[in-house]
Each structure stands twice: as C-alpha cells, then as structure tokens.
Protein backbone atom coordinates (compact mmCIF):
# COMPACT_ATOMS: atom_id res chain seq x y z
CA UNK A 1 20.54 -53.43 18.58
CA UNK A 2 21.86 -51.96 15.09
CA UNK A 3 18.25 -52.15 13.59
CA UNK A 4 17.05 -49.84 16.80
CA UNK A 5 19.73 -47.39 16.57
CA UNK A 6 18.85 -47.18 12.70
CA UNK A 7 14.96 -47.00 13.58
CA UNK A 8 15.70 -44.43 16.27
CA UNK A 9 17.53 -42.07 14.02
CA UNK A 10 15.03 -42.49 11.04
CA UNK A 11 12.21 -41.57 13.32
CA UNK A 12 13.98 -38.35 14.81
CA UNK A 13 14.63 -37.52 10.85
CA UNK A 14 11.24 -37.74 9.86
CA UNK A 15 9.83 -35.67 13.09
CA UNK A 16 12.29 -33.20 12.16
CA UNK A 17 11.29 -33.10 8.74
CA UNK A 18 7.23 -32.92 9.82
CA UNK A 19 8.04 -30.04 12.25
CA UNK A 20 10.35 -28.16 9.49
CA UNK A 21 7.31 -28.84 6.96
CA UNK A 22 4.36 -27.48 8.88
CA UNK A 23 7.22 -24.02 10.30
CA UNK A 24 7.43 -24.02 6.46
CA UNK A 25 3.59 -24.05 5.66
CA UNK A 26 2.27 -21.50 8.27
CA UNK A 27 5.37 -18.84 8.12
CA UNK A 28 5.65 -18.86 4.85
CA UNK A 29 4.56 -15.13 3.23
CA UNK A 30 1.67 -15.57 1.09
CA UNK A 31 2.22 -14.42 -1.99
CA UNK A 32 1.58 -10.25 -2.76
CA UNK A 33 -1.02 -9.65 -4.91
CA UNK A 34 -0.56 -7.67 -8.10
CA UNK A 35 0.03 -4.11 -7.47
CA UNK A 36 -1.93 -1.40 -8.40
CA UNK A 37 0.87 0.46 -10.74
CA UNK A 38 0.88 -2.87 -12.90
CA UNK A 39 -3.02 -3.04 -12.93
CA UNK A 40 -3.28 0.00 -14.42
CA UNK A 41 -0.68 -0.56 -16.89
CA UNK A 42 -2.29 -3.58 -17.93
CA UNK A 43 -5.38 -2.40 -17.72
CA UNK A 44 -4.85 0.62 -19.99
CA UNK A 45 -2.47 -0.76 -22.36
CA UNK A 46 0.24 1.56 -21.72
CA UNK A 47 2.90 1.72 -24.06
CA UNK A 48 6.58 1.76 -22.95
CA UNK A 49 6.70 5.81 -23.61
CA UNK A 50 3.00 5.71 -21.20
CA UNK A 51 4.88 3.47 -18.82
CA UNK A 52 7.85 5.92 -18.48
CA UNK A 53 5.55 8.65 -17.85
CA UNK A 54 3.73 6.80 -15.12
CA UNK A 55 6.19 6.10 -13.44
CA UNK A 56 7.93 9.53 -13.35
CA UNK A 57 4.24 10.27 -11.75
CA UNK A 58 4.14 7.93 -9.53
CA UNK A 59 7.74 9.21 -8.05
CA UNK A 60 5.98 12.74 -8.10
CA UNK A 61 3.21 11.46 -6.65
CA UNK A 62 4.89 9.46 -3.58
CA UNK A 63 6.82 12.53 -2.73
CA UNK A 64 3.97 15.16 -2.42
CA UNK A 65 2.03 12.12 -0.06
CA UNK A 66 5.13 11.86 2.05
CA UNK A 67 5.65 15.20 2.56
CA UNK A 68 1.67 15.74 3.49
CA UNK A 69 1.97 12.64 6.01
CA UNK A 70 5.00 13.85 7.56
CA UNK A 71 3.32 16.95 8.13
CA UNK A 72 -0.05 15.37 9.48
CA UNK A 73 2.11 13.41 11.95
CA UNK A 74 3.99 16.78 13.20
CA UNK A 75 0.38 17.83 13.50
CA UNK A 76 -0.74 14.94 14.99
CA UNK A 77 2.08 14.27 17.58
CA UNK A 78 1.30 18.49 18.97
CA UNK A 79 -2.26 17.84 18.87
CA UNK A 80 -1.35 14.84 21.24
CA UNK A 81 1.05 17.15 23.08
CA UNK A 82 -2.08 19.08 24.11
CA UNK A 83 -3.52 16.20 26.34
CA UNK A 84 -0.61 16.94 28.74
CA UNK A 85 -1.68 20.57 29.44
CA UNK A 86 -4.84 21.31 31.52
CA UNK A 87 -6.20 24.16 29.13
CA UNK A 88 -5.23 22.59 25.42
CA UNK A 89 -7.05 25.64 24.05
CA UNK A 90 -5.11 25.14 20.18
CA UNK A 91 -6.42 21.49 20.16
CA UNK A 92 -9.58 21.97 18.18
CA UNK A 93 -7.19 24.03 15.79
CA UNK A 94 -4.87 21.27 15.49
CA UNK A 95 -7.93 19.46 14.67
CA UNK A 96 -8.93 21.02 12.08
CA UNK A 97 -5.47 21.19 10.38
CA UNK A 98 -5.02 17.79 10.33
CA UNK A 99 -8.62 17.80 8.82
CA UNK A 100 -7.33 19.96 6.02
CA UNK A 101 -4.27 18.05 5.53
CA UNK A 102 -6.37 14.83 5.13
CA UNK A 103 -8.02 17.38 2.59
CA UNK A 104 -5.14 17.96 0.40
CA UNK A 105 -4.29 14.13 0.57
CA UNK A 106 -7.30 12.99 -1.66
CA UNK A 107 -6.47 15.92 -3.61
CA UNK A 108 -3.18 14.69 -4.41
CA UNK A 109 -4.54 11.15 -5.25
CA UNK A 110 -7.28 13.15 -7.02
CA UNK A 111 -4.83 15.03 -9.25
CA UNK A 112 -2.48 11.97 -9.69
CA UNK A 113 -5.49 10.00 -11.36
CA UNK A 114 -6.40 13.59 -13.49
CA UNK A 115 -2.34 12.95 -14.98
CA UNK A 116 -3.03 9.21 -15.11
CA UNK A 117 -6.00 10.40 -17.52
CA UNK A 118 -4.10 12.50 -19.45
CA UNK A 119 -1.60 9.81 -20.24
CA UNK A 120 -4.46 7.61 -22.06
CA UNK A 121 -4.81 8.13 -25.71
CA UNK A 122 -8.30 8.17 -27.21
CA UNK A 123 -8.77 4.75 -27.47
CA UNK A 124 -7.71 4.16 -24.20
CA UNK A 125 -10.09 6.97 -22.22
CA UNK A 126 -13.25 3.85 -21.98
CA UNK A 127 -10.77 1.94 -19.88
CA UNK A 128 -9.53 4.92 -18.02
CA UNK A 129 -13.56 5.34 -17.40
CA UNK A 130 -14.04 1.44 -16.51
CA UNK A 131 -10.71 1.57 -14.41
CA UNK A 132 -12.15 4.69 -12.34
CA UNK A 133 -15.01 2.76 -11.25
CA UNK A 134 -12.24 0.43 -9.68
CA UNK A 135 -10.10 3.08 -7.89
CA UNK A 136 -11.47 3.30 -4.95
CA UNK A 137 -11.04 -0.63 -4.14
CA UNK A 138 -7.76 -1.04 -5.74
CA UNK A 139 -6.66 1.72 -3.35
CA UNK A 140 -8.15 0.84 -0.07
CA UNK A 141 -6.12 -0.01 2.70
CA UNK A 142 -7.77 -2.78 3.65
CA UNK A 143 -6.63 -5.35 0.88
CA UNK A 144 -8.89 -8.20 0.27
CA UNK A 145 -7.11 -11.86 0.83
C-alpha cells in the first residue's frame, strides 16, 4: 500500500514536470536577433567617439519618425472619419497627405543613413558602401526567422 502511494505521487511528479517542460519549450521567446544599431557598429568599426555620435542620431532620428507617424495616424484616423459622411469630398486629399507623409518618412531614414555616412572615416566609407547594399533588408519589417 506504501509502495502505491509512493508510485502514485512519483508519477503525478513526473507528469507535472513533462507538462511544465513542453509550457516551457513552446512559450518560451525565441531569442531577438541582433539589432540593426549593433550591426552597423560592428560592421563599420565604430569607435567609442563614432558610437556616441550614433547614438545621439539615432535619438534624433526616432523622434523626427515619431512625430511623422503620429501625424500620419491623425491623418489616417480623419481620412477614416470620412467613410461616415455620404459626400467625403476631402478624402482623396487626405489621401494624398498621408502619401506625402509616407514621403518624408524615407526621407528621414534617407537622411539618417547620409549622417550615418558622414560618421565613417575614410577607411571605413567601402563598408559604409557594402553595408548600403544591406539596408534595405536589415530594415524591413518583415524580419526573417
């Protein structure tokens, strides 16, 4: 009778300890893949007075996109406004502000790799060039798994 209690609770234990392991396996995070500010650091052997810089750009950088987005959403959310009203006459307006706000955000990014460039010292404008063939994947939204 002692033996079956004792098998009993050894059994619940290990089920336990199988359904903890597999929560464990598929909630886990996976692991984030190395972001694009310390690609490019490594990438261009940046200095500490480069990677000071950077950053300070970067900061720049965030704030003039967050600014643009929160305007393209303002514009958004009243060009959405418009499907309420039977005769949405500003919506092709609307439109085509959002259109130029999208406009101004690849100009941003544009201008932030221009600074990014200027940051390089000679030896380090051929991996600047070999880094700008990259951009446009590192910088996707759709990251690869």
């Amino acid at each position: 009778m002692k033996n079956l209690k004792y098998l009993q609770f050894i059994i619940i234990l290990l089920v336990i300890s199988n359904i903890l392991l597999v929560l464990f396996i598929f909630l886990r995070k996976p692991p984030r893949p190395e972001g694009p500010k310390n690609i490019i650091i490594e990438r261009l052997h940046f200095d500490q007075r480069q990677i000071d810089e950077y950053q300070q750009l970067i900061d720049e950088h965030r704030n003039n996109i967050q600014r643009n987005e929160e305007e393209m959403m303002t514009l958004k959310s009243a060009l959405y406004e418009t499907l309420l009203n039977e005769n949405a006459t500003e919506k092709d307006s609307l439109v085509k502000l959002i259109g130029k706000k999208q406009e101004e955000a690849e100009m941003i990014n544009y201008n932030h790799f221009m600074d990014i460039k200027k940051l390089c010292k000679g030896n380090q404008q051929e991996d600047f060039k070999a880094l700008a063939h990259d951009l446009g994947r590192l910088f996707s939204h759709k990251r690869p798994r």
